[in-house]
Structure formats: C-alpha cells, structure tokens
N, C-alpha and C. Protein backbone atom coordinates (compact mmCIF):
# COMPACT_ATOMS: atom_id res chain seq x y z
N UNK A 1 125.82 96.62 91.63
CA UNK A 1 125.00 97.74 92.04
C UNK A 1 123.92 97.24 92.99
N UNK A 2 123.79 98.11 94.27
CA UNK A 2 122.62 97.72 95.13
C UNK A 2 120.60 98.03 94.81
N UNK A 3 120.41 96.60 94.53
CA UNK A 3 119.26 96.97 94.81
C UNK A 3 118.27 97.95 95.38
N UNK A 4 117.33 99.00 93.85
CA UNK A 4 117.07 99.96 94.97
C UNK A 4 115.31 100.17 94.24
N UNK A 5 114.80 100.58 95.04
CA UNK A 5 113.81 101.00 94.78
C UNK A 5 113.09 102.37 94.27
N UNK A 6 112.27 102.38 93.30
CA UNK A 6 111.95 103.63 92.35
C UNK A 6 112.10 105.19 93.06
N UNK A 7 111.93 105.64 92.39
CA UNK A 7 112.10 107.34 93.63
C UNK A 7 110.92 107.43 93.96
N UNK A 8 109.72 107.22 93.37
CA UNK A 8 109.24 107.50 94.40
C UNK A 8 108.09 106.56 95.99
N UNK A 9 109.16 105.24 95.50
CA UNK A 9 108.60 104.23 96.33
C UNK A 9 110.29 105.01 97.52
N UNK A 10 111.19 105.22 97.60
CA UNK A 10 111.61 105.52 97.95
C UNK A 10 111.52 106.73 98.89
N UNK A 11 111.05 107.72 98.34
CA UNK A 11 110.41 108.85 99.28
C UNK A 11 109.22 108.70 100.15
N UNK A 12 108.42 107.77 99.32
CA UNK A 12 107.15 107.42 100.31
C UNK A 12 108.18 106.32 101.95
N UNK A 13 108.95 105.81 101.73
CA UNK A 13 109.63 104.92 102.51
C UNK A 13 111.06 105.32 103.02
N UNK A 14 111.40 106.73 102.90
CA UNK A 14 112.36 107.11 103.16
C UNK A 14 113.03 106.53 104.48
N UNK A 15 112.20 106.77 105.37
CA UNK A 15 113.01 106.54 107.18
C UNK A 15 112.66 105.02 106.71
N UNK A 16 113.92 104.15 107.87
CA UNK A 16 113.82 102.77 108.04
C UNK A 16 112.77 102.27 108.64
N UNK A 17 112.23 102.99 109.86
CA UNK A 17 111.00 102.25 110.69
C UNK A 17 109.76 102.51 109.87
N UNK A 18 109.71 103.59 109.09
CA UNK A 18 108.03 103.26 108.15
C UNK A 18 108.27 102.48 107.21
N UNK A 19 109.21 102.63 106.34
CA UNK A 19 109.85 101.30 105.38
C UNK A 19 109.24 99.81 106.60
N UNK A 20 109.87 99.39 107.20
CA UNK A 20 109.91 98.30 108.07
C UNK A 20 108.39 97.90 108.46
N UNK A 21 108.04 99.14 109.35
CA UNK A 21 106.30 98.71 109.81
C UNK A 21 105.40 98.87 108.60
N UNK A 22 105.66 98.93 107.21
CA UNK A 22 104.79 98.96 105.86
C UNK A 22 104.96 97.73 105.44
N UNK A 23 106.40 97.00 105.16
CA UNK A 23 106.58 96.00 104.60
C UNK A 23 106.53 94.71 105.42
N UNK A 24 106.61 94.69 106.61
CA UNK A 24 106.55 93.72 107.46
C UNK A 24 104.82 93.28 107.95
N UNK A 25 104.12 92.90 106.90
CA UNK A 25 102.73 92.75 107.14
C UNK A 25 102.11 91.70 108.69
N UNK A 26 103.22 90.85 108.32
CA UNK A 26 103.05 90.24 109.50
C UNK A 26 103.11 90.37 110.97
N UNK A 27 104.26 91.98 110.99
CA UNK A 27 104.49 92.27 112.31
C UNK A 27 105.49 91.14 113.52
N UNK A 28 106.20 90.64 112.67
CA UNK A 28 107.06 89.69 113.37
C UNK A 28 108.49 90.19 113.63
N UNK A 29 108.42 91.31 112.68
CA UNK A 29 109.66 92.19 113.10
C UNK A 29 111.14 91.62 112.09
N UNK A 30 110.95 91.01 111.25
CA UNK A 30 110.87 90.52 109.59
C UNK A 30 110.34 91.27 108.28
N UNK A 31 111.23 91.46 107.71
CA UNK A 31 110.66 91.41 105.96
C UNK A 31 111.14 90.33 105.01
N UNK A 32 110.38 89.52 105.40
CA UNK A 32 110.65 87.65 104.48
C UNK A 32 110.70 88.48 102.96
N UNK A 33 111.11 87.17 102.44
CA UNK A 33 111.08 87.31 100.75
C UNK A 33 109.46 87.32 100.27
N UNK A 34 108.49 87.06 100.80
CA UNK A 34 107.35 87.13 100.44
C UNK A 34 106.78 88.66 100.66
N UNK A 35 106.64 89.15 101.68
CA UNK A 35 106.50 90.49 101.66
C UNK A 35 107.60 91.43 101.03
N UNK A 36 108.99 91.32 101.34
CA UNK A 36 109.88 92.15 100.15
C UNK A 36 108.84 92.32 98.85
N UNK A 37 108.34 91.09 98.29
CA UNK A 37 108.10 90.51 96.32
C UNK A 37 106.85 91.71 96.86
N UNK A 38 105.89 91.47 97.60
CA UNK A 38 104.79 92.05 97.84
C UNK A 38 105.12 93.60 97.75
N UNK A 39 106.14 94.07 98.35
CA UNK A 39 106.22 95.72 98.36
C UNK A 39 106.77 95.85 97.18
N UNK A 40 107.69 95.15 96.98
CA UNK A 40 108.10 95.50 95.08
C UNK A 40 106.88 95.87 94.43
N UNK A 41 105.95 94.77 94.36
CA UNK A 41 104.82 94.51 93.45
C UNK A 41 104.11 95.53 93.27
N UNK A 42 103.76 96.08 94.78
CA UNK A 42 102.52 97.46 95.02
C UNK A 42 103.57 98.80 94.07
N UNK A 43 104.23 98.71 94.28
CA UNK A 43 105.12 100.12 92.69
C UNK A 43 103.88 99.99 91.80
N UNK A 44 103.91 99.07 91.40
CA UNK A 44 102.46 98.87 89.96
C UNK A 44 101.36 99.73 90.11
N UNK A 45 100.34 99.55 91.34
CA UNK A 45 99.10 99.80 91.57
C UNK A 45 99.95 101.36 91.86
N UNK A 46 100.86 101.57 92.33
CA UNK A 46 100.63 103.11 92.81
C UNK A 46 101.54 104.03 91.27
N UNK A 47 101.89 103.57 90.48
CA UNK A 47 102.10 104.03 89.08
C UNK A 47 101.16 103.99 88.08
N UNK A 48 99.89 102.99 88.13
CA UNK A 48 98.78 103.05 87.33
C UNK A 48 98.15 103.49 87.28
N UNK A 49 98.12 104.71 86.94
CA UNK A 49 97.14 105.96 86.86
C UNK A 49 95.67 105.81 86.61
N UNK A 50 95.77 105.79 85.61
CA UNK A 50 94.33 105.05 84.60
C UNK A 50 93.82 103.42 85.01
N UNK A 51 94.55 102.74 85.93
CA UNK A 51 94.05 101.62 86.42
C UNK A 51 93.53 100.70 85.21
N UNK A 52 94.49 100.92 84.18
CA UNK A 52 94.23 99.63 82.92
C UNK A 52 94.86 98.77 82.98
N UNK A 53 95.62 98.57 83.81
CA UNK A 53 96.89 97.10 84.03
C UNK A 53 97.70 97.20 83.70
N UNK A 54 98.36 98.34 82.88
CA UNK A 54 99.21 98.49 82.57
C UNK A 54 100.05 99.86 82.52
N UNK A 55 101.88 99.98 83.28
CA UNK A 55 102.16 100.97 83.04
C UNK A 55 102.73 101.45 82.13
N UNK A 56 102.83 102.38 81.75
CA UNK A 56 103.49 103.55 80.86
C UNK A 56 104.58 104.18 81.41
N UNK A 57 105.50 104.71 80.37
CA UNK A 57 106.44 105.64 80.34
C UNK A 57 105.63 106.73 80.77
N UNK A 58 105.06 107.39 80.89
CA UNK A 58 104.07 108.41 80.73
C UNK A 58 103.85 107.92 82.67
N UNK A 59 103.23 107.31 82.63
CA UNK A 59 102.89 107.00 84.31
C UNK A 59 104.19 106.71 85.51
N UNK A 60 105.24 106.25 85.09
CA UNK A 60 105.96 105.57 86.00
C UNK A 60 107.26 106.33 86.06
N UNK A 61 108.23 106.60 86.76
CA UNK A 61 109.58 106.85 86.43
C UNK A 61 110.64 105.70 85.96
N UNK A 62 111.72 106.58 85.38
CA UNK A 62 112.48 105.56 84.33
C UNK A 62 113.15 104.46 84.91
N UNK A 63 113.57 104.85 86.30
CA UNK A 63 114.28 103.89 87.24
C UNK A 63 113.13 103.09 87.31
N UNK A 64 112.06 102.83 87.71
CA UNK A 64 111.20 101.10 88.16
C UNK A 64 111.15 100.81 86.16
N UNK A 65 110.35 102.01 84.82
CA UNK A 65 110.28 100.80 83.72
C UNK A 65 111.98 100.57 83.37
N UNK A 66 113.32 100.88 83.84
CA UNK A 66 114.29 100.13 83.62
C UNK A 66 114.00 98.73 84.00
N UNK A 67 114.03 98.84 85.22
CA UNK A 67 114.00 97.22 85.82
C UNK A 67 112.88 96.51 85.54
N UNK A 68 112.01 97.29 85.34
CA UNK A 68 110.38 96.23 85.41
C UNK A 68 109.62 95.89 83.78
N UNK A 69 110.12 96.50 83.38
CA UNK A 69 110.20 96.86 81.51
C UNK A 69 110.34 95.22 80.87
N UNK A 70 110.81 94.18 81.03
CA UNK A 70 111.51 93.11 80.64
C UNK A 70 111.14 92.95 78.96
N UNK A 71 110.68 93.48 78.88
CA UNK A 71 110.75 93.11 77.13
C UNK A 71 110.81 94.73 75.98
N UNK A 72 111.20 95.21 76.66
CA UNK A 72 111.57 96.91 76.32
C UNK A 72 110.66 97.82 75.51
N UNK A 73 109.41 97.43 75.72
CA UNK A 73 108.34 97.66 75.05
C UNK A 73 107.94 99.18 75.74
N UNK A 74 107.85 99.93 76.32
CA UNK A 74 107.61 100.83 76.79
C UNK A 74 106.52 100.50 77.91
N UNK A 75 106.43 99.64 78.40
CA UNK A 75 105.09 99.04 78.60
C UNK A 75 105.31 98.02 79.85
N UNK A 76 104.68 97.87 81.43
CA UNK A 76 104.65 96.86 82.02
C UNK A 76 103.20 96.21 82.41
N UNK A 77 103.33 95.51 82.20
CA UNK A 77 102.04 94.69 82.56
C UNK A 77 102.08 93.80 83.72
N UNK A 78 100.92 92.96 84.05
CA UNK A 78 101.17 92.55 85.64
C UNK A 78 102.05 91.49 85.82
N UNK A 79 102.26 90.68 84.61
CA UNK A 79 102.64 89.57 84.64
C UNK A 79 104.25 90.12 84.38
N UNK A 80 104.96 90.75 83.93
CA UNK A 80 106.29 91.75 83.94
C UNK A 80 106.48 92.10 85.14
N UNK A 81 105.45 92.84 85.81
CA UNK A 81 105.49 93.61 87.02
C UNK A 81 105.95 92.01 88.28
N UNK A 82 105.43 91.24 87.92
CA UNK A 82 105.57 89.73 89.07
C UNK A 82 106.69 89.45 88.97
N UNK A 83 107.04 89.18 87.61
CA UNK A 83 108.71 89.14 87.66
C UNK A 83 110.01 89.92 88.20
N UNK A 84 109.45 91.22 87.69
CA UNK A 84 110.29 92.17 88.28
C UNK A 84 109.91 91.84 90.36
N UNK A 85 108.72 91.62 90.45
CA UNK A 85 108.94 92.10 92.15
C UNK A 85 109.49 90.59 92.46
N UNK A 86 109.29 89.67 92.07
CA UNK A 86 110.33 88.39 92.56
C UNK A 86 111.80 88.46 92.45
N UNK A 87 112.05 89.08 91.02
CA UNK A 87 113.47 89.51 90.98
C UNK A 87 114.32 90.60 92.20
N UNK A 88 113.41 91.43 92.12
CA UNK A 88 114.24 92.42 93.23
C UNK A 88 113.83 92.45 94.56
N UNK A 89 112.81 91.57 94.97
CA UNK A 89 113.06 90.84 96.14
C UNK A 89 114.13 89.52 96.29
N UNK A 90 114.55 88.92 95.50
CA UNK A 90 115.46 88.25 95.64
C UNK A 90 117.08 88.88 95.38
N UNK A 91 117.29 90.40 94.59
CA UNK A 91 118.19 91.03 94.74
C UNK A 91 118.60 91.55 96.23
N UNK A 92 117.14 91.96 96.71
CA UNK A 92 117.12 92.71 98.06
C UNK A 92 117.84 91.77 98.90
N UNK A 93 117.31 90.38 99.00
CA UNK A 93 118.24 89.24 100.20
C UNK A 93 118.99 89.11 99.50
N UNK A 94 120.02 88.91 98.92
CA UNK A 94 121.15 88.55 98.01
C UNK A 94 122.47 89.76 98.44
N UNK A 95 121.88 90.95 98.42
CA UNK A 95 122.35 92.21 98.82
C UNK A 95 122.60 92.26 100.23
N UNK A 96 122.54 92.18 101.17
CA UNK A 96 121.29 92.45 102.19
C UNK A 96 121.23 91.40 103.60
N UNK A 97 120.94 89.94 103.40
CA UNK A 97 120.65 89.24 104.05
C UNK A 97 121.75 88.54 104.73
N UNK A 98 122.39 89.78 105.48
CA UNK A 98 123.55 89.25 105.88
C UNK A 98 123.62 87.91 107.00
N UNK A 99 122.65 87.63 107.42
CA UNK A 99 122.91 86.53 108.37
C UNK A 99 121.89 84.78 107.81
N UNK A 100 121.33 85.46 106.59
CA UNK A 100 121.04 84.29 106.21
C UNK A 100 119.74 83.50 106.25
N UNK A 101 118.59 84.35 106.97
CA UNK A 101 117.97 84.18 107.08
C UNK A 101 116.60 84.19 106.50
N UNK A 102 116.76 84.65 104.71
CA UNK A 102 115.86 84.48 103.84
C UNK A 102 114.83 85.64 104.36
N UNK A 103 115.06 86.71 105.12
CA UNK A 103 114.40 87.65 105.65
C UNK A 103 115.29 88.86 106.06
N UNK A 104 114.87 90.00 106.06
CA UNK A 104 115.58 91.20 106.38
C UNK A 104 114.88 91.76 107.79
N UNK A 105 115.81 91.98 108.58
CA UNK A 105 115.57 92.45 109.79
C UNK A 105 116.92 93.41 109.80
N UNK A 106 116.45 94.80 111.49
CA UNK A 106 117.04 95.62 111.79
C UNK A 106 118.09 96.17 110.77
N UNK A 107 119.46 96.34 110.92
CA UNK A 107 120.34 96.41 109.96
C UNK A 107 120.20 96.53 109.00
N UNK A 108 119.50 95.22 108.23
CA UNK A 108 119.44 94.78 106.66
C UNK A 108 118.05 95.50 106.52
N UNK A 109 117.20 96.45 106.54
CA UNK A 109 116.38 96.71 106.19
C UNK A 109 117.20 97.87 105.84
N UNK A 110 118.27 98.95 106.80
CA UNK A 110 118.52 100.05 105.54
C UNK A 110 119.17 100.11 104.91
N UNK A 111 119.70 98.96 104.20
CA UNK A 111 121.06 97.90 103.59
C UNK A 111 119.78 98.39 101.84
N UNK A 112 118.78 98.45 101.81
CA UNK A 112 117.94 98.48 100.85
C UNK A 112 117.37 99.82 100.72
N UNK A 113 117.24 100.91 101.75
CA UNK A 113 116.82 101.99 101.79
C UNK A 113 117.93 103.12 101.51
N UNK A 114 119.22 102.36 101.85
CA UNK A 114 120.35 103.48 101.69
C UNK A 114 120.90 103.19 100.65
N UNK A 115 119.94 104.12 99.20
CA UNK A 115 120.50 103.45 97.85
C UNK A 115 121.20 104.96 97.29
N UNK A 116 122.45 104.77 96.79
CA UNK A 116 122.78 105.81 95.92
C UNK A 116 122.72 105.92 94.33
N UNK A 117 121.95 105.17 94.04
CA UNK A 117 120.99 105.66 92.62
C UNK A 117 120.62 106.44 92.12
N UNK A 118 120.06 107.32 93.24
CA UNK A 118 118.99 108.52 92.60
C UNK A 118 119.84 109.70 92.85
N UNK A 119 120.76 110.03 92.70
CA UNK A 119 121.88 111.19 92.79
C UNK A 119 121.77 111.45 91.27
C-alpha cells in the first residue's frame, strides 16, 4: 500500500505545486528525506488542539492515529509522532524515489499526493 498522508494534511496539500513549494523548505526544487520527516511531523502541531503534546482520538483522524499510534494507546505523543514522521518519510522514498536520489522531485512528488486511501 502507498504511502499516504492524513485527510486532512492531504486537502490542505491537495495540488502538487503547493504540496512541493510547502515541503521543499529549502527551495532547491527537492523534497530530501529531511524535509519529507519534517512535513510528516507538522500533522502533530496542526492536530493538537489543546497544545498539551499530545494527540487524541478526539483531535486527530483515524488514518494519521493508525500510523502514528505505535503503542495503541489511543494516544500520540512527540516522541511516537518522530517515529512515525521518520517512518513515512522513509516509506515516501521507498515508494516514490524512483531515480534514487534520497529526495523527491517533479514526478515523485505526486507519486505521494495521488493516494487512494481516502475513498
């Protein structure tokens, strides 16, 4: 199954070029594995309602606490949340990185945006 991102990190990032000019901090026209982990990561801060460090069932949708959940507690915390965004930034190039370059460019950026998950 392709790596995909929550619904509603997904709608905020729907088209490829705002996806691309959001995650590409550097502007090199790249989304390295370091910024991928980085846009995974920000799901957290924009699901934490209450800004206690931690999300909830109650705050998040079920698709990110599936994946980001790691100990099935109902519950992610930041140090869960790091794992999960290293993990599915490394799903994302794994998926994705068709030429090898430990970074997603043109092509491979909607290789990650064109997820059929949320059907």
């Amino acid at each position: 199954m392709r790596t995909v991102l929550s619904a509603v990190a997904f709608a905020l990032l729907a088209s490829v070029p705002a996806f691309a000019a959001g995650a590409d901090r550097d502007q090199d026209g790249k989304i390295s594995r370091e910024e991928l982990t980085a846009m995974h990561a920000s799901l957290f801060e924009q699901f934490d309602a209450n800004n206690d460090g931690v999300v909830t069932v109650a705050e998040a949708d079920p698709h990110f606490m599936d994946l980001a959940d790691q100990n099935r507690d109902g519950k992610v915390t930041k140090e869960e949340n790091e794992g999960y965004a290293s993990e599915a930034a490394a799903r994302d190039l794994a998926q994705c990185d068709t030429n090898g370059d430990d970074a997603l460019s043109g092509d491979e950026v909607s290789c990650i945006t064109a997820s059929d998950s949320f059907q």
